[in-house]
Structure formats: structure tokens, C-alpha cells
PDB file of N, CA and C in Angstrom:
ATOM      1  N   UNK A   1     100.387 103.009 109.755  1.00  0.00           N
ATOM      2  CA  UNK A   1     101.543 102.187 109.485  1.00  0.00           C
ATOM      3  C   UNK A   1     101.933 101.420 110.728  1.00  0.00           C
ATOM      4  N   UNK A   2     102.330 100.157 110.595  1.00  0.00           N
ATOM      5  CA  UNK A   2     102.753  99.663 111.363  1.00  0.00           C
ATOM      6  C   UNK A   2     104.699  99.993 112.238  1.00  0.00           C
ATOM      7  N   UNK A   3     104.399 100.016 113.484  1.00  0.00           N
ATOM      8  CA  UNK A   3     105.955 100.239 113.588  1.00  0.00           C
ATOM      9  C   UNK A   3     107.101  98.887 113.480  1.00  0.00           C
ATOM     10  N   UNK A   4     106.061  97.640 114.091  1.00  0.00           N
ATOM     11  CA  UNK A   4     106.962  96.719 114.404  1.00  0.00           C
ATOM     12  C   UNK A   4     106.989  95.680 112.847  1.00  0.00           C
ATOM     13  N   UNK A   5     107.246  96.463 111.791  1.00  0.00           N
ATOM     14  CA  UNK A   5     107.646  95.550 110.838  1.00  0.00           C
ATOM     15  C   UNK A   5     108.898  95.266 110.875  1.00  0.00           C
ATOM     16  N   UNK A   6     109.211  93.873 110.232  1.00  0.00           N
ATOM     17  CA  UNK A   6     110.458  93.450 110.242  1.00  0.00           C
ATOM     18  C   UNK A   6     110.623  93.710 108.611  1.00  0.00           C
ATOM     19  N   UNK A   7     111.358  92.548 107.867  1.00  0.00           N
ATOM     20  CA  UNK A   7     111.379  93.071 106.475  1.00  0.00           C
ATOM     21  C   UNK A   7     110.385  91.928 105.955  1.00  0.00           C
ATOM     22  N   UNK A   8     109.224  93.213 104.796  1.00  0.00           N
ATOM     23  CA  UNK A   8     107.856  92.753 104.539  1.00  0.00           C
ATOM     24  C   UNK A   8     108.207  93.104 102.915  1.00  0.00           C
ATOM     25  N   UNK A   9     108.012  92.035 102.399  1.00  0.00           N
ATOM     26  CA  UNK A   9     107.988  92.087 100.551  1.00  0.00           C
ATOM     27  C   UNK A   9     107.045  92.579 100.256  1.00  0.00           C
ATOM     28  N   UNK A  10     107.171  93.720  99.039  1.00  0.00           N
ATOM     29  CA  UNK A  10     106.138  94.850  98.823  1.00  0.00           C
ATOM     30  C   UNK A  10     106.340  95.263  97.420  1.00  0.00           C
ATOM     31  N   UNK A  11     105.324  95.865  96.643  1.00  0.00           N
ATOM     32  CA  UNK A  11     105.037  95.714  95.476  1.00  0.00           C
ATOM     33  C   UNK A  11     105.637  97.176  95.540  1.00  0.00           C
ATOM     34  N   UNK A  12     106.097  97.928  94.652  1.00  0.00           N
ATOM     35  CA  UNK A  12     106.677  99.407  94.314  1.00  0.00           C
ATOM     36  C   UNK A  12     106.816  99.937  93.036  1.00  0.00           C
ATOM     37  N   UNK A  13     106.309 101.094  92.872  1.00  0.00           N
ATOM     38  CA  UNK A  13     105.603 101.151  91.733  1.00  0.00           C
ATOM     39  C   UNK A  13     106.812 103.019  91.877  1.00  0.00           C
ATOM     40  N   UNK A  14     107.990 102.802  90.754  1.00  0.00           N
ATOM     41  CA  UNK A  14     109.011 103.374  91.006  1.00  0.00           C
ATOM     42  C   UNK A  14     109.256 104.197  89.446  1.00  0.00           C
ATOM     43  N   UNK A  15     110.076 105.117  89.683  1.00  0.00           N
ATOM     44  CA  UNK A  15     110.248 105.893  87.931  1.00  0.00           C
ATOM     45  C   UNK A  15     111.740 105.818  88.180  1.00  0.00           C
ATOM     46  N   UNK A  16     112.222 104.882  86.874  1.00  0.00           N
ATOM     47  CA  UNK A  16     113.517 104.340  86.258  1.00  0.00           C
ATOM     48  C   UNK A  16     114.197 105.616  85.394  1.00  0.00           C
ATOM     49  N   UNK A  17     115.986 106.023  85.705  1.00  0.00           N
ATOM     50  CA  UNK A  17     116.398 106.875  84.395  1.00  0.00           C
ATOM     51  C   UNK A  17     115.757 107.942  84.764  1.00  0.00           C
ATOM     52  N   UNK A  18     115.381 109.088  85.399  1.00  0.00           N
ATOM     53  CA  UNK A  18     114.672 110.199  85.482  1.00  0.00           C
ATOM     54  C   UNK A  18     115.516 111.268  85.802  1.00  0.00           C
ATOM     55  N   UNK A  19     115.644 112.238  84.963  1.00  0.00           N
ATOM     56  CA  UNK A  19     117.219 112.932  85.634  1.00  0.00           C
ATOM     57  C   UNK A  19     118.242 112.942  86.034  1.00  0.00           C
ATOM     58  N   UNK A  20     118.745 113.044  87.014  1.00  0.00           N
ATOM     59  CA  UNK A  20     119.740 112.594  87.769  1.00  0.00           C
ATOM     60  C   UNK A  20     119.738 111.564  88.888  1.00  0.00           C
ATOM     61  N   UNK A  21     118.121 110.950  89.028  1.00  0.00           N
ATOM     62  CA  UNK A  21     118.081 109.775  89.785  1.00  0.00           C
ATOM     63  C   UNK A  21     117.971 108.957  88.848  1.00  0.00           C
ATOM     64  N   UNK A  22     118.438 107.647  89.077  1.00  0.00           N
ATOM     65  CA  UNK A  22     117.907 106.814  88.059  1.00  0.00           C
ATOM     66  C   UNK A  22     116.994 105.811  88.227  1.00  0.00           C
ATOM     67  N   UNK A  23     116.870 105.827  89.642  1.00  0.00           N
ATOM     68  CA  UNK A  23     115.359 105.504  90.222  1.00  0.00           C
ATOM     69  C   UNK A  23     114.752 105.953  90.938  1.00  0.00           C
ATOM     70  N   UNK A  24     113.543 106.303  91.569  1.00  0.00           N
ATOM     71  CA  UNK A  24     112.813 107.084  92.261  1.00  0.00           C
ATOM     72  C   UNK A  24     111.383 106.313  92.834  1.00  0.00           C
ATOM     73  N   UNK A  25     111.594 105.590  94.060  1.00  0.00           N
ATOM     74  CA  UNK A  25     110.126 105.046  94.277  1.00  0.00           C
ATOM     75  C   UNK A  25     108.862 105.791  94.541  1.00  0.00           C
ATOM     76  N   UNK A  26     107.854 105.709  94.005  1.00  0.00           N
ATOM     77  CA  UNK A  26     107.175 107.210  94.207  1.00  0.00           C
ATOM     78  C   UNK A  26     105.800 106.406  95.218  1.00  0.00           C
ATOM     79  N   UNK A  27     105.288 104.611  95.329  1.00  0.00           N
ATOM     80  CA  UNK A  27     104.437 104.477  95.972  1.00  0.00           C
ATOM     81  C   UNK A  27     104.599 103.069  96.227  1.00  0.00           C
ATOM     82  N   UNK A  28     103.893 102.370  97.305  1.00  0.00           N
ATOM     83  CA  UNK A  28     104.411 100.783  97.411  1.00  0.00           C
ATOM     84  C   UNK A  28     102.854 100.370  97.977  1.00  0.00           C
ATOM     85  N   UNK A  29     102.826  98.963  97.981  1.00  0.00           N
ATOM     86  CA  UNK A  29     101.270  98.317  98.290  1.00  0.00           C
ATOM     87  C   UNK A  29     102.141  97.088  99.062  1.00  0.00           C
ATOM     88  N   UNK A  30     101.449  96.934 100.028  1.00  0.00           N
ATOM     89  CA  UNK A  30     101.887  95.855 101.315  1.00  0.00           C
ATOM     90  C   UNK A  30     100.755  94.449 100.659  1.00  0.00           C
ATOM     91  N   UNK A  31     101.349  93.593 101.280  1.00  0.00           N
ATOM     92  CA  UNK A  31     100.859  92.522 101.059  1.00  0.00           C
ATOM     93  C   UNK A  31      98.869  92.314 101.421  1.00  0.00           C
ATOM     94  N   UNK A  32      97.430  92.214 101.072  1.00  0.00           N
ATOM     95  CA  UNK A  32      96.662  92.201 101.840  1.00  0.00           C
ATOM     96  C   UNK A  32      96.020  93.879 101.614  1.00  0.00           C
ATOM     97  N   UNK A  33      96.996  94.720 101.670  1.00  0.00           N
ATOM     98  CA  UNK A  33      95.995  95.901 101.241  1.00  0.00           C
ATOM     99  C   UNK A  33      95.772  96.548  99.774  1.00  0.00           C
ATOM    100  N   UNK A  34      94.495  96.936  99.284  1.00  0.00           N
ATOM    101  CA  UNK A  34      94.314  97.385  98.103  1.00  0.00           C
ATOM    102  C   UNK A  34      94.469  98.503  97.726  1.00  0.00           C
ATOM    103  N   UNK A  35      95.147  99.321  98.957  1.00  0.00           N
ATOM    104  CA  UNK A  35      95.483 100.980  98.707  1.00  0.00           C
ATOM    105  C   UNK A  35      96.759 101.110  98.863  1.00  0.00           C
ATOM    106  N   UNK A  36      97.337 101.670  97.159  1.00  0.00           N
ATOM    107  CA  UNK A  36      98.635 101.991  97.526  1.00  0.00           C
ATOM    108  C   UNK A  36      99.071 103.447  98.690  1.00  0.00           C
ATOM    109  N   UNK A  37     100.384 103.060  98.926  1.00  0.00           N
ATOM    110  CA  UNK A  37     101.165 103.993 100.082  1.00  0.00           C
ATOM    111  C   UNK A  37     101.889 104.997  99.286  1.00  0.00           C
ATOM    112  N   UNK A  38     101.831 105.952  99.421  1.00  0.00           N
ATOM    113  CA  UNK A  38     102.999 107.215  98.940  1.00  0.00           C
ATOM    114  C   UNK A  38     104.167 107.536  99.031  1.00  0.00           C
ATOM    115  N   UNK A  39     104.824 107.564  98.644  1.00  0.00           N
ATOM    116  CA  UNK A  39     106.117 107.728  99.598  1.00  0.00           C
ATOM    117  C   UNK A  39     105.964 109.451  99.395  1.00  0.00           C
ATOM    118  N   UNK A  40     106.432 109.992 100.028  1.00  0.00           N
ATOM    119  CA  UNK A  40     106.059 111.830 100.410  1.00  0.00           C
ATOM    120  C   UNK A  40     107.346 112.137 100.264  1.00  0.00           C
ATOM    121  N   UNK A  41     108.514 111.550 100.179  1.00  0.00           N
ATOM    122  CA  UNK A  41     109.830 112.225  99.754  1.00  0.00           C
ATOM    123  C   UNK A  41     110.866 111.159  99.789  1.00  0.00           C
ATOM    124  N   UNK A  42     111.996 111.442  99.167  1.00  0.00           N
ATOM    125  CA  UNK A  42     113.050 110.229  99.464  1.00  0.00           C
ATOM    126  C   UNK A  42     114.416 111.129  99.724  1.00  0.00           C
ATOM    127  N   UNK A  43     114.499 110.909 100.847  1.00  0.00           N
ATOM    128  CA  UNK A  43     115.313 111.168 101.837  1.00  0.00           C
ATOM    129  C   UNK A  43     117.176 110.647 101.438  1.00  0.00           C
ATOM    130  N   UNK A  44     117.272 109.407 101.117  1.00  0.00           N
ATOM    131  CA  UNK A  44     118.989 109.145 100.697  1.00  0.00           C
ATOM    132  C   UNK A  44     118.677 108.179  99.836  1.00  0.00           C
ATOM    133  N   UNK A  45     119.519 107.819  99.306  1.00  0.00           N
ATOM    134  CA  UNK A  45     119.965 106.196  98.613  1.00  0.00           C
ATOM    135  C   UNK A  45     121.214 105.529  98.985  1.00  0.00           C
ATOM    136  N   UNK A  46     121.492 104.748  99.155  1.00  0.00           N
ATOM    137  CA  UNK A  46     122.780 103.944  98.733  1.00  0.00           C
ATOM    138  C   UNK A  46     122.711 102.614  98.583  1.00  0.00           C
ATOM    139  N   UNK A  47     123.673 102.255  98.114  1.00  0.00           N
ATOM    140  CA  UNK A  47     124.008 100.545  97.987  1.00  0.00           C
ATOM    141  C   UNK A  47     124.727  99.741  98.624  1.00  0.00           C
ATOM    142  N   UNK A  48     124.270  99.001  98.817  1.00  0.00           N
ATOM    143  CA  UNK A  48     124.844  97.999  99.281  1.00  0.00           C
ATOM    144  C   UNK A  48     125.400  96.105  99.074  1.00  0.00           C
ATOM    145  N   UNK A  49     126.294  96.001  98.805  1.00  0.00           N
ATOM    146  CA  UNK A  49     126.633  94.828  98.155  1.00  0.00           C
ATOM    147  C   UNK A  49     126.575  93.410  98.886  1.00  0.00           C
ATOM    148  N   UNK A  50     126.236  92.460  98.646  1.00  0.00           N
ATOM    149  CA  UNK A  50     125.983  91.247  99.438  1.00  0.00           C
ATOM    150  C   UNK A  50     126.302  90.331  98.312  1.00  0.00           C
ATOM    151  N   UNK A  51     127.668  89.440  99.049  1.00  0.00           N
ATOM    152  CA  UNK A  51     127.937  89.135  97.676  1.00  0.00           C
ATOM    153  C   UNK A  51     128.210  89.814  96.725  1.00  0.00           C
ATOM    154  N   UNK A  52     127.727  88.631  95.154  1.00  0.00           N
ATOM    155  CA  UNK A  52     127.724  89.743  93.965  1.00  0.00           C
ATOM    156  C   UNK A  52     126.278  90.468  93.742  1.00  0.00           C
ATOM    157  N   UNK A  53     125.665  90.735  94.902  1.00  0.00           N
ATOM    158  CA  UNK A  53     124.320  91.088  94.376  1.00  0.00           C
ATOM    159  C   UNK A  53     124.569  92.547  94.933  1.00  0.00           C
ATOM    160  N   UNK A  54     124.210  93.531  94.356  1.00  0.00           N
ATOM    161  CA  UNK A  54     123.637  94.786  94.377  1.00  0.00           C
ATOM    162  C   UNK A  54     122.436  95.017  95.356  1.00  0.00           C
ATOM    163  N   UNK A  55     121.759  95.610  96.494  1.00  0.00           N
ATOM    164  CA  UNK A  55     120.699  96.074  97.223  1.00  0.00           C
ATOM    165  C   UNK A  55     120.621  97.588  97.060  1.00  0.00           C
ATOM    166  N   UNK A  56     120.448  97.988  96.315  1.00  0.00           N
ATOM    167  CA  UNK A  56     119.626  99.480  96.521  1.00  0.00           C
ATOM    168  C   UNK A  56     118.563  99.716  97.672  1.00  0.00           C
ATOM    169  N   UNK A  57     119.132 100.855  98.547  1.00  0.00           N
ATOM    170  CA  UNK A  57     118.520 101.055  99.961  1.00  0.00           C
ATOM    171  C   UNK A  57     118.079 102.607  99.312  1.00  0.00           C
ATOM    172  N   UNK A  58     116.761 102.635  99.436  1.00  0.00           N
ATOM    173  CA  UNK A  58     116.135 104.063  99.568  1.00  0.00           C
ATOM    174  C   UNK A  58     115.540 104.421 101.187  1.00  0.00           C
ATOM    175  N   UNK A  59     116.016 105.492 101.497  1.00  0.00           N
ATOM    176  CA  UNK A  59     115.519 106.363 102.948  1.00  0.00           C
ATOM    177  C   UNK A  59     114.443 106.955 102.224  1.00  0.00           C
ATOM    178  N   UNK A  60     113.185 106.426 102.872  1.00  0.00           N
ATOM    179  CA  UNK A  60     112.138 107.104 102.400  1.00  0.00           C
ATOM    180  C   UNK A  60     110.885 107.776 103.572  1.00  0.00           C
ATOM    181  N   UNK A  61     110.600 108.624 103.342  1.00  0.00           N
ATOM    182  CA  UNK A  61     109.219 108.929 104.221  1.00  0.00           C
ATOM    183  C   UNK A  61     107.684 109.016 103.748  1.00  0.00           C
ATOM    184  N   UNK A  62     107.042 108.633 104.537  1.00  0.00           N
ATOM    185  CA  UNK A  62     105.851 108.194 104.432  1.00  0.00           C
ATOM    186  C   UNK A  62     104.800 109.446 105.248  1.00  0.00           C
ATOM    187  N   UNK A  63     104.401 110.658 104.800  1.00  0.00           N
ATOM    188  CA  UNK A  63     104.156 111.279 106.076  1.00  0.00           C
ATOM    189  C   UNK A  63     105.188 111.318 106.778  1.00  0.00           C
ATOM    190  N   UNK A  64     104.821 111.303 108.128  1.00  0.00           N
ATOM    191  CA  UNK A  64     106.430 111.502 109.705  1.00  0.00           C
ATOM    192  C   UNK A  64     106.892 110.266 110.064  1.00  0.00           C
ATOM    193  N   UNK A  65     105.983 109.279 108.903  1.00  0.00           N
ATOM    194  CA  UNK A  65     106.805 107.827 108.869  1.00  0.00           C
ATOM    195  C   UNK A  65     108.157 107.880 108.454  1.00  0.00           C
ATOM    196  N   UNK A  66     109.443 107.179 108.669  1.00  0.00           N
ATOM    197  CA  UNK A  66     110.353 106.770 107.695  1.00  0.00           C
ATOM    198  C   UNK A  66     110.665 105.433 107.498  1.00  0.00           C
ATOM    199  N   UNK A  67     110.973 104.739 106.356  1.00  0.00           N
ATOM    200  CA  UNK A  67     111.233 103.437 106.045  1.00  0.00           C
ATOM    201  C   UNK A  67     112.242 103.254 105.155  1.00  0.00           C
ATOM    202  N   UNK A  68     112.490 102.133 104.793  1.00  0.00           N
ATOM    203  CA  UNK A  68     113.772 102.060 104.226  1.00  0.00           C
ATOM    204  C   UNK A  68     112.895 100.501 102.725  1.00  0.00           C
ATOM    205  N   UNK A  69     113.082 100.997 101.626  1.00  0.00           N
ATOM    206  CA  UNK A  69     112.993 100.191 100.738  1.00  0.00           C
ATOM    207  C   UNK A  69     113.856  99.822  99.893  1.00  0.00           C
ATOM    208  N   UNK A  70     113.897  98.253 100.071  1.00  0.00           N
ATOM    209  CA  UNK A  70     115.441  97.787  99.200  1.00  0.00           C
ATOM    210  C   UNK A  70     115.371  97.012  98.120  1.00  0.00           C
ATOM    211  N   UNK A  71     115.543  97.638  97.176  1.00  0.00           N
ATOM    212  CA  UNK A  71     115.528  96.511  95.541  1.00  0.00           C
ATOM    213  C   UNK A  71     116.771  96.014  95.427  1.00  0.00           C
ATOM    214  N   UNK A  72     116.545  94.491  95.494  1.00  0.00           N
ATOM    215  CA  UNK A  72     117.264  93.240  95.081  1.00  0.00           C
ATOM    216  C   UNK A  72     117.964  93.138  93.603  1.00  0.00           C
ATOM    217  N   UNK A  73     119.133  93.740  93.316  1.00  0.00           N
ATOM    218  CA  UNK A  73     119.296  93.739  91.346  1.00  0.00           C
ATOM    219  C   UNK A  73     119.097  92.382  90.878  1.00  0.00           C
ATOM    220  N   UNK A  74     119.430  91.236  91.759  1.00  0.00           N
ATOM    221  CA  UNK A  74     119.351  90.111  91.265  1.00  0.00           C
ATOM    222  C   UNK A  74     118.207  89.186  91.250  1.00  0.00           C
ATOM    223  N   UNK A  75     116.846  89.427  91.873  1.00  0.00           N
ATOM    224  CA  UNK A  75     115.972  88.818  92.075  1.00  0.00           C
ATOM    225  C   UNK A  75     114.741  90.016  91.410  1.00  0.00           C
ATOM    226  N   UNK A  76     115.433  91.210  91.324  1.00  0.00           N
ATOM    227  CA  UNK A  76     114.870  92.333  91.626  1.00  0.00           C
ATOM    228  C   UNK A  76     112.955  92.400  92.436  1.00  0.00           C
ATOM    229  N   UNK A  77     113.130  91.871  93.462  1.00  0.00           N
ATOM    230  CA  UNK A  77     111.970  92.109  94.529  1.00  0.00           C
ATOM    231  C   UNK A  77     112.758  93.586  95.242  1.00  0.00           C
ATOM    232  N   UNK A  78     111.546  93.948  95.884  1.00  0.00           N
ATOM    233  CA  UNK A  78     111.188  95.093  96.921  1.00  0.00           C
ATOM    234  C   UNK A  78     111.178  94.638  98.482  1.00  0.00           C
ATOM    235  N   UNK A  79     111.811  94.973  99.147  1.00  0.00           N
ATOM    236  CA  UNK A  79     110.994  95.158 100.813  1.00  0.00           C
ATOM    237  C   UNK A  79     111.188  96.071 101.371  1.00  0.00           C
ATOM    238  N   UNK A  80     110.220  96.151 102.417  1.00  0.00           N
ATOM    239  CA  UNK A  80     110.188  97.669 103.300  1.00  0.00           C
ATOM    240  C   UNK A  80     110.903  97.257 104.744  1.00  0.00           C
ATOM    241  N   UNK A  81     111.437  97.620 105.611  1.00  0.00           N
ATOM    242  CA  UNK A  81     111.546  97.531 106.779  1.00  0.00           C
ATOM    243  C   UNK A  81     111.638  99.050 107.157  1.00  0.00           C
ATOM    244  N   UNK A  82     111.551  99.474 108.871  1.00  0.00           N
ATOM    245  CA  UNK A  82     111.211 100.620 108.881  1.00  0.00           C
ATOM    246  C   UNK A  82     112.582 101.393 109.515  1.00  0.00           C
ATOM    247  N   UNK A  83     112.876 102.210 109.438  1.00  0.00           N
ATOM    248  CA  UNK A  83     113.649 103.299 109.743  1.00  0.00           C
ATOM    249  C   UNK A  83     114.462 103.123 111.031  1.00  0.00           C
ATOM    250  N   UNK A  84     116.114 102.689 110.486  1.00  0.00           N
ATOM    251  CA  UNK A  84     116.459 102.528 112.161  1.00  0.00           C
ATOM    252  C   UNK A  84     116.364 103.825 112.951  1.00  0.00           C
TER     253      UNK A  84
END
């Protein structure tokens, strides 16, 4: 993994409504590579509002990676940036 990403649009392949989460990203694919990434646990959520738009922030780890992936409600895209 790279450390010095800034925020990189990324494909995420997530389970909607599942218990008591109602989303759960479980793997993501970076732009250029053909192997998806795992996410190995998800660490927090919260939201954040910009505007009237909604950002869902997942704390996620990757291995002893951590990153942070944020779905857009209004565009609904993905990006990763990494773990302050």
C-alpha cells in the first residue's frame, strides 16, 4: 500500500442493510490494479455533512494498514485516503 495517498477514487464492493450496520465495506480496487484489497476489519463510522450532502467516513484496516473510505450519498462515489 501506498502511504502518500491523497484522496484516490476507488471502486468498493460493500454489504448494504446487514444487521445493525447498514453498510459494511468488505473490499475496494484502486484505479490500474486488477486485484481487489480487503478490508480486514472496520474500525468506526461516522458522518459527515458538507452542505446538504451526506459523506459516510468508514475507519478501516487493511492488514496494519489503516484508511479511511468515504461514500458520497449524493454522487454516491468512493475514495480512500489514508489514516490520519
Amino acid at each position: 500500500m501506498k502511504n502518500n495517498l491523497q484522496k484516490e477514487k476507488v471502486e468498493v464492493m460493500a454489504l448494504f442493510g446487514y444487521e445493525m450496520t447498514p453498510c459494511q465495506p468488505l473490499s475496494f480496487r484502486r484505479r490500474g490494479e486488477a486485484q481487489e484489497t480487503e478490508v480486514t476489519e472496520l474500525l468506526r463510522t461516522t458522518i459527515k455533512f458538507v452542505g446538504s450532502t451526506a459523506v459516510h467516513l468508514f475507519d478501516v484496516a487493511v492488514g496494519r494498514d489503516r484508511f479511511v473510505l468515504a461514500f458520497n450519498s449524493q454522487d454516491l462515489s468512493w475514495h480512500l485516503t489514508p489514516a490520519a
